[in-house]
Protein backbone atom coordinates (compact mmCIF):
# COMPACT_ATOMS: atom_id res chain seq x y z
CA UNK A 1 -49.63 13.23 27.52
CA UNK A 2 -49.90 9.56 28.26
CA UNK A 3 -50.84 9.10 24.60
CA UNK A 4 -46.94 10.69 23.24
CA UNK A 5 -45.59 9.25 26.36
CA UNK A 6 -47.10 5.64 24.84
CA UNK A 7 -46.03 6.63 21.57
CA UNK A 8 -42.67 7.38 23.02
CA UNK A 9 -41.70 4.47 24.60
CA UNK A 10 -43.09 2.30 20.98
CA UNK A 11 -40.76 4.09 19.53
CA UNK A 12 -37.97 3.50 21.51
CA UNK A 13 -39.04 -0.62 21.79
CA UNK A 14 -39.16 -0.68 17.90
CA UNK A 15 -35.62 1.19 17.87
CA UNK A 16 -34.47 -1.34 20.11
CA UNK A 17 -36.16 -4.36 18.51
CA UNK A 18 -34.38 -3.76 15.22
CA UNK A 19 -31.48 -3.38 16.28
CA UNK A 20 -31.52 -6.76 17.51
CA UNK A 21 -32.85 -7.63 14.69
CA UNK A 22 -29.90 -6.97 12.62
CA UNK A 23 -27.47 -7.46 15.08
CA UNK A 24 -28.74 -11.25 14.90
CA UNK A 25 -29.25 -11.14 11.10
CA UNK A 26 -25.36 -9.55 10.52
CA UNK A 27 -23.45 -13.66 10.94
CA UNK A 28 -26.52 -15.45 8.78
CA UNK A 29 -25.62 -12.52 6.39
CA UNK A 30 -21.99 -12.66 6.50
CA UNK A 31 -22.69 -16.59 6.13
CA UNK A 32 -24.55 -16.12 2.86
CA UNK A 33 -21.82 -13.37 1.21
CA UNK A 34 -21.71 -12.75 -1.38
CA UNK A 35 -24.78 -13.25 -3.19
CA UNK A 36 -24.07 -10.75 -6.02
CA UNK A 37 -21.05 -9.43 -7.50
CA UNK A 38 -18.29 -7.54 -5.81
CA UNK A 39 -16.84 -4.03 -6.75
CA UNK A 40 -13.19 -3.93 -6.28
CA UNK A 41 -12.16 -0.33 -7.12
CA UNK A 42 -8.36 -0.19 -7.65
CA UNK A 43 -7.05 3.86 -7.66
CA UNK A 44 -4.71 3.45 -10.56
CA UNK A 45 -4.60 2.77 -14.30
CA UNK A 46 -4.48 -1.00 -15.80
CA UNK A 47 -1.57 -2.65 -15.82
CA UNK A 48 -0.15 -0.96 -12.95
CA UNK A 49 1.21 -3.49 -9.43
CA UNK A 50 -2.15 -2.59 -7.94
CA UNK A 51 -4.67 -3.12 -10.66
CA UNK A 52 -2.64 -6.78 -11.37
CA UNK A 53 -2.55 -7.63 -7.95
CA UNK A 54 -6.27 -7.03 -7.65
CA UNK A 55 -7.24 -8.99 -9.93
CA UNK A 56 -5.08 -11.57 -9.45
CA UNK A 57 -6.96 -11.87 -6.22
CA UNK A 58 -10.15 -11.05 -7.61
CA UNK A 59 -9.76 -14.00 -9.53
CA UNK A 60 -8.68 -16.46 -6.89
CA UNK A 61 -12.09 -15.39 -4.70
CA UNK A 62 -14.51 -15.32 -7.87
CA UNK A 63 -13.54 -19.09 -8.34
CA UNK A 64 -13.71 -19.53 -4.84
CA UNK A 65 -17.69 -18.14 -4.11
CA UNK A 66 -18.87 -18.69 -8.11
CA UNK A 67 -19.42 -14.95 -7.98
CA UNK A 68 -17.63 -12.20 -9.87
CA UNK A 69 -15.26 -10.11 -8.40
CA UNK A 70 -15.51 -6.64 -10.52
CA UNK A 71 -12.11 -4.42 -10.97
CA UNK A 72 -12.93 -1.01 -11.23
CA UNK A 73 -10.16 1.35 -12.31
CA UNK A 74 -10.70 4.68 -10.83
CA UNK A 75 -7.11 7.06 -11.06
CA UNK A 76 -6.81 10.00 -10.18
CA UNK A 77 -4.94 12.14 -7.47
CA UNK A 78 -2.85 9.14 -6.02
CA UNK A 79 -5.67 6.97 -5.63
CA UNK A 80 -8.07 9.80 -3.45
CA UNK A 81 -10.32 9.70 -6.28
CA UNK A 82 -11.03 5.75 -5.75
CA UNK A 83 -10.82 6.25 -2.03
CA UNK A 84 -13.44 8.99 -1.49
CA UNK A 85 -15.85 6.73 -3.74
CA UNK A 86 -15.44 3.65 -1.46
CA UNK A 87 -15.30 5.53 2.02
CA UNK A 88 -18.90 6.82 0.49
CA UNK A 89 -20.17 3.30 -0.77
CA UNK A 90 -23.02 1.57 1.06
CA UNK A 91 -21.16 -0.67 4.16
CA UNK A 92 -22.44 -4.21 2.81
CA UNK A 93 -19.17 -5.71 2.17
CA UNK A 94 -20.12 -5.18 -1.97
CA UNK A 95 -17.63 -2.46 -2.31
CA UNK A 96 -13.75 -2.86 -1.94
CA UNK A 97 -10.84 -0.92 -1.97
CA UNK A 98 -7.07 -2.11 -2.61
CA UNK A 99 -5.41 0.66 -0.63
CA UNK A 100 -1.61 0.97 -0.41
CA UNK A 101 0.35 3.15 1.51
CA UNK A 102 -0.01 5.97 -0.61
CA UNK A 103 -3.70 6.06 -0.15
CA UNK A 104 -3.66 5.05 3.52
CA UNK A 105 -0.88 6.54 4.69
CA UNK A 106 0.80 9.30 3.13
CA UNK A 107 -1.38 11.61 0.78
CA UNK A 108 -3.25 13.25 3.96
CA UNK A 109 0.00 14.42 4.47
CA UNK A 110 1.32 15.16 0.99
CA UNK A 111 -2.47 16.74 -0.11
CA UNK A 112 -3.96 19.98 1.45
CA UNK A 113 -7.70 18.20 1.50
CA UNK A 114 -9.07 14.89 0.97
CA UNK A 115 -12.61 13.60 0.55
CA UNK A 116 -12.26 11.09 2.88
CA UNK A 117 -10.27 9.73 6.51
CA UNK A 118 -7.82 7.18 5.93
CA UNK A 119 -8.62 6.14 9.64
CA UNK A 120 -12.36 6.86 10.35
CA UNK A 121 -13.92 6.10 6.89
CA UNK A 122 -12.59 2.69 6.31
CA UNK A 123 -12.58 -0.81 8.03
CA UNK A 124 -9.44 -2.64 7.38
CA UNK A 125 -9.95 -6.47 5.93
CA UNK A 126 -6.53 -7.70 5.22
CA UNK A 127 -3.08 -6.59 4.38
CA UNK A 128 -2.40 -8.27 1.10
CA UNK A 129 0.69 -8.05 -0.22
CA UNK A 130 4.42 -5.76 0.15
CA UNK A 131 6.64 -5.28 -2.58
CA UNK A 132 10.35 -4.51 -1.79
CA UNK A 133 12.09 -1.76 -3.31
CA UNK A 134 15.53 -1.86 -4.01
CA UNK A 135 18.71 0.57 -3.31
CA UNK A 136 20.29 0.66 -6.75
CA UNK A 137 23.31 2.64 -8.45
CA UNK A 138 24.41 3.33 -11.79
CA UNK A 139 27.61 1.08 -12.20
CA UNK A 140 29.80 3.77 -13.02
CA UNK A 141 29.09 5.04 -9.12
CA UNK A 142 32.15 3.73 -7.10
CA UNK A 143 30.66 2.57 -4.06
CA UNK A 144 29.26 -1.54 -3.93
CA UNK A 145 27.13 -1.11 -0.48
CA UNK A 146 25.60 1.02 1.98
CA UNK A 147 27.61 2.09 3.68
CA UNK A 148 30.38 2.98 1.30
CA UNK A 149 27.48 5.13 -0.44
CA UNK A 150 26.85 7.09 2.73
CA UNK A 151 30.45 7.50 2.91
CA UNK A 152 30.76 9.11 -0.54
CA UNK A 153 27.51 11.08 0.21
CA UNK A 154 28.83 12.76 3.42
CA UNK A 155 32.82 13.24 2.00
CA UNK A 156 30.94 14.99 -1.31
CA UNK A 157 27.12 16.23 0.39
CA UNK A 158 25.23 17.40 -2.55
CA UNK A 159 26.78 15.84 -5.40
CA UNK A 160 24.91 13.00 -5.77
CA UNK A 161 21.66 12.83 -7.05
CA UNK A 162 18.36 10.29 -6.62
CA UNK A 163 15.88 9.72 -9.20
CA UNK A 164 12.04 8.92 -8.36
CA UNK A 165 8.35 8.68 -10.20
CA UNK A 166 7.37 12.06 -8.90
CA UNK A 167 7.36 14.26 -6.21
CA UNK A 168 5.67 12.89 -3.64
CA UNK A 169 5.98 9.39 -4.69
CA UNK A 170 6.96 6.01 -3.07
CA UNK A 171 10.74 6.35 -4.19
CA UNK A 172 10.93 10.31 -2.82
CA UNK A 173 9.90 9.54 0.22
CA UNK A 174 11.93 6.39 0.61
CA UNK A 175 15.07 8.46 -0.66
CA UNK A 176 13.84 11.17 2.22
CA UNK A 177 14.15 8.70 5.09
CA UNK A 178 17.08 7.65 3.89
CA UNK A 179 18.66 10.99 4.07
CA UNK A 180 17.45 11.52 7.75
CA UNK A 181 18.30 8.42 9.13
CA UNK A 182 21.46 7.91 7.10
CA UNK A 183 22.82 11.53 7.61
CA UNK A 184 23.38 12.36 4.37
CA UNK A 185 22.68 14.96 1.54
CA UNK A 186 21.15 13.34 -1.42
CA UNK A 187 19.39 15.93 -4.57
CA UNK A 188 15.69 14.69 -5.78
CA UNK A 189 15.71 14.52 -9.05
CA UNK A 190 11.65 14.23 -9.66
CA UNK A 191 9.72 12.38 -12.85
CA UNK A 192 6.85 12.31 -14.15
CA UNK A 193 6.86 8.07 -14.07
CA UNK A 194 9.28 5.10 -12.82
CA UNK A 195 10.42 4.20 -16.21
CA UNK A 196 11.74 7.71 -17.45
CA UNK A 197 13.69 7.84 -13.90
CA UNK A 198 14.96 4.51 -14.49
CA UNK A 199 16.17 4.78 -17.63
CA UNK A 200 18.03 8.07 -16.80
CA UNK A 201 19.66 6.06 -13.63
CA UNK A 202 20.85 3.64 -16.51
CA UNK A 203 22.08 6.35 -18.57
CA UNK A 204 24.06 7.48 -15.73
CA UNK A 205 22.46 10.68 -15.63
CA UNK A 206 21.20 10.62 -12.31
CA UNK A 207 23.46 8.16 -9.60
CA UNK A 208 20.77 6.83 -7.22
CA UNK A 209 17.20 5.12 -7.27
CA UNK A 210 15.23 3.20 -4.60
CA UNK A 211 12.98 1.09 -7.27
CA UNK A 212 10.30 -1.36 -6.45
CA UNK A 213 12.38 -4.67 -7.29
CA UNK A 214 9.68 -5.94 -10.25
CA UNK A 215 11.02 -3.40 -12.44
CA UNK A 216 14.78 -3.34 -11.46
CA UNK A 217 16.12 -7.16 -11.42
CA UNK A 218 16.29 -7.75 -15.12
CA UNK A 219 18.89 -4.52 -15.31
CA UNK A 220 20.34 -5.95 -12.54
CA UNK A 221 20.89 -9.02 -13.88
CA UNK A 222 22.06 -7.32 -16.97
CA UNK A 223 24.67 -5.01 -15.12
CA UNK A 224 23.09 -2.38 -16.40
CA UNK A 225 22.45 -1.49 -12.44
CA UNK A 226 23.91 -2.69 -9.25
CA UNK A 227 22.09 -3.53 -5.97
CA UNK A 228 23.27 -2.36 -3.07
CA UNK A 229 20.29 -3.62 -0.44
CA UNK A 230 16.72 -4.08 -0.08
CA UNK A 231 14.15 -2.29 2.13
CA UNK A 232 12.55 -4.26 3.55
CA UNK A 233 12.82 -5.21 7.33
CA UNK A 234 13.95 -8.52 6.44
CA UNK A 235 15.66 -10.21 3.42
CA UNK A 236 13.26 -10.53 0.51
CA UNK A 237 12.88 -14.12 -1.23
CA UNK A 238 13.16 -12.47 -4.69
CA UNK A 239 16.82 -10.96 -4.13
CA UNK A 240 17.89 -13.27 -1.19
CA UNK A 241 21.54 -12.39 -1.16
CA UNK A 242 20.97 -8.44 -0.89
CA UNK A 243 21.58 -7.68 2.50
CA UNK A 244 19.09 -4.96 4.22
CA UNK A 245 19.30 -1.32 4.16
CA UNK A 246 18.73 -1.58 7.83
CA UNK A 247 21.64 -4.29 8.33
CA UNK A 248 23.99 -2.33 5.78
CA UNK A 249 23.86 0.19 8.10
CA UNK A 250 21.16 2.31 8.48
CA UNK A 251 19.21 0.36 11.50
CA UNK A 252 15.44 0.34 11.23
CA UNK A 253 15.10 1.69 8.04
CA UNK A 254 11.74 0.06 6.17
CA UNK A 255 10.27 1.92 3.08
CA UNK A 256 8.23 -0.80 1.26
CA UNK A 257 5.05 -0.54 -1.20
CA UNK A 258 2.03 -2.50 0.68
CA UNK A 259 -1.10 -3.41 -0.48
CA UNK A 260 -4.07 -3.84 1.72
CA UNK A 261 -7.91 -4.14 1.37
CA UNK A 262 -10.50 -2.13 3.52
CA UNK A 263 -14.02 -1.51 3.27
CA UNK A 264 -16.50 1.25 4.68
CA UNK A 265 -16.10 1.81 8.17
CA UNK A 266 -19.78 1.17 8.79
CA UNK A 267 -19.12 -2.64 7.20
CA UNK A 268 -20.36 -5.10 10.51
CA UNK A 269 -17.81 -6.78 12.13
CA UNK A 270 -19.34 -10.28 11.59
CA UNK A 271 -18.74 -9.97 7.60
CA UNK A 272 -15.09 -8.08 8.02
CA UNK A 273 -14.22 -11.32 9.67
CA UNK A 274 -15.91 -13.23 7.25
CA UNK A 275 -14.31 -11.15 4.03
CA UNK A 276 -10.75 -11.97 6.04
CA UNK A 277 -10.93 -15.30 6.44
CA UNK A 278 -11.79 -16.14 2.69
CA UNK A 279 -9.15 -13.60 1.39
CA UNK A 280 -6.32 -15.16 3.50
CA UNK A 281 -7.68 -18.03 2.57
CA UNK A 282 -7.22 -17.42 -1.13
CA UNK A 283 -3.62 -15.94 -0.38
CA UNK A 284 -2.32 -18.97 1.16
CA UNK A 285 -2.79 -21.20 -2.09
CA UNK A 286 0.13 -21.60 -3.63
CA UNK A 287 -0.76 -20.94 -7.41
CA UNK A 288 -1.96 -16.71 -6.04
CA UNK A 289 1.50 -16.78 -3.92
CA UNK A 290 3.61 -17.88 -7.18
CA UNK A 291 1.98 -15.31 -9.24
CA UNK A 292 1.96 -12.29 -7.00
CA UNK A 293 5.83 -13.78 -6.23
CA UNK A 294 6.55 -12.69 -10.67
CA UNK A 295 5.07 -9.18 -9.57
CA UNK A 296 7.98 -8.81 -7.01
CA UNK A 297 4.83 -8.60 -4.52
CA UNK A 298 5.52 -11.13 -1.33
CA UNK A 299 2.32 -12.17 0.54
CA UNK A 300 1.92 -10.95 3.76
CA UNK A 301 -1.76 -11.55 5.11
CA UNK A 302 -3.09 -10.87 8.61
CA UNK A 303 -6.17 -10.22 10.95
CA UNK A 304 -8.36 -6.93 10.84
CA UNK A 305 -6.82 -5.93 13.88
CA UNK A 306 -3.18 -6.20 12.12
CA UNK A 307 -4.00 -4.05 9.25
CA UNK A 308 -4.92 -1.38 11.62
CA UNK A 309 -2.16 -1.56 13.21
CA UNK A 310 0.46 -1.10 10.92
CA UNK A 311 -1.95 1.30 9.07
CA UNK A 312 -1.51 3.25 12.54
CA UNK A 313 2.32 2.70 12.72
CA UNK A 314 2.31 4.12 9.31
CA UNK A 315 1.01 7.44 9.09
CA UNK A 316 3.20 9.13 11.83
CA UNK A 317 6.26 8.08 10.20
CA UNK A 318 5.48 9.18 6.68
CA UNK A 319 3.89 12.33 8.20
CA UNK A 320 7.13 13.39 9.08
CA UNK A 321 8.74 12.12 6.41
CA UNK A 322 6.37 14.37 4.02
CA UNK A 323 6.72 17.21 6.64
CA UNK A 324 10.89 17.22 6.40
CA UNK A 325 10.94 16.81 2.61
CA UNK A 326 8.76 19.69 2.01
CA UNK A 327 6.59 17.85 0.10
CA UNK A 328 2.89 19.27 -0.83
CA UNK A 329 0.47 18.12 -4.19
CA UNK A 330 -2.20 21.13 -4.24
């Protein structure tokens, strides 16, 4: 009895002991990162904002520590594919994901299961970047703002019709909030990419588009489209003379496309901090701000306890916005 009662209370000290242990090893460790290469899985094909962005970054921080910063591509299922294989990944700040607000904040909604918790299976790092999306019109459309178009929706509910990259996607649900908050009765017209909906908006074939603004200014500038407002909750530096949606009049309307990283939720809090402070660091130079500025993508760093946040902020509002569209990806 006294022997397992001995035995006991050594194992307890030991559990104790090591805990301390790495408790007091966890800020020499975060001091030393990174010591080998880091994984940055990205949950969409090359080329794509996300996959750029990344490495753009990636870049800036592999100069930065003299270690490389690895972009893996990993698509599939709006980015749950890459997500499940991070939220899985061992928590020693090696593994990355650049999560937007699909991934973070919408597809629990839009899918019936996911591998992983947007919430409990990730520690946010940093909010990285937003990139507006802009309110555009086929010229032939008579209406040359906001509120004229809500006018023209409500006189004729119905008639006119908004293009997007898929049900589900960014520019749905962005055209969904703004038929709830504006009052209005838009038709989704749903396909399978951005540029096949754009270039039927051109064509006149559908009226409407919200559009992330990268892909939109040159036909803007070409008056092949016109602008009507941005989406963001303030003026965006790219477009600085398009007023708001929300000061065009729909008040407090916001549907952007953010881009954020986060790490297993297991990842100590000493080398979160530690991951933050040399990726804002990196995103206040101005070379990374110029560059991700030619994506459309405006920098908009922050704390840990930021990201969360508006990570938390998020996910009710796109809930519902999912839940009212009738939206659902099997």
């Amino acid at each position: 009895m006294h022997a397992e009662g001995g035995e006991t209370i050594g194992a307890f000290l030991y559990s104790v002991l090591t805990a301390a242990l790495v408790c007091a090893a966890t800020p020499s460790l975060a001091q030393s990162f990174p010591e080998k290469p880091i994984r940055f899985v990205v949950g969409f094909t090359p080329g794509g904002p996300s996959d750029i962005l990344a490495r753009a970054l990636g870049q800036k921080l592999g100069e930065r520590w003299g270690q490389q910063v690895v972009i893996e591509n990993r698509p599939g299922a709006g980015g749950n594919v890459a997500a499940e294989a991070v939220a899985k990944s061992a928590p020693d700040g090696y593994t990355w994901l650049l999560g937007n607000n699909s991934i973070l904040a919408t597809n629990q909604s839009l899918y019936r299961s996911l591998g992983y918790d947007p919430v409990k299976d990730f520690a946010p790092v940093s909010l990285v970047a937003v990139q507006p999306n802009i309110l555009v019109v086929n010229p032939q459309v008579p209406v040359h703002s906001v509120a004229e178009l809500i006018q023209v929706a409500k006189k004729s509910p119905g008639k006119l019709n908004y293009a997007s990259s898929g049900a589900g996607a960014a520019a749905h649900l962005a055209g969904e909030l703004f038929k709830t908050m504006a009052g209005v009765d838009l038709v989704h017209v749903p396909y399978k990419g951005a540029q096949p909906a754009l270039t039927d908006v051109i064509a006149g074939q559908v009226q409407v588009m919200f559009a992330t603004s990268a892909s939109v200014i040159p036909f803007i500038k070409a008056g092949k489209l016109r602008a009507l407002a941005v989406t963001t909750a303030r003026r965006s530096a790219s477009v600085p003379d398009l007023p708001t949606v929300s000061e065009a009049g729909v008040p407090g309307f916001e549907a952007i496309t953010w881009h954020g990283v986060v790490v297993p939720a297991a990842t100590p809090a000493p080398l979160v901090e530690r991951l933050n402070r040399d990726i804002v660091g990196a995103l206040v130079q101005a070379d990374l701000r110029e560059r991700l500025a030619a994506l459309g993508a405006e920098v908009h760093a922050g704390t840990p306890r930021e990201f969360a946040d508006y990570i938390a902020s998020e996910i009710p509002k796109w809930s519902k916005v999912v839940r009212d569209s009738g939206a659902r990806i099997e």
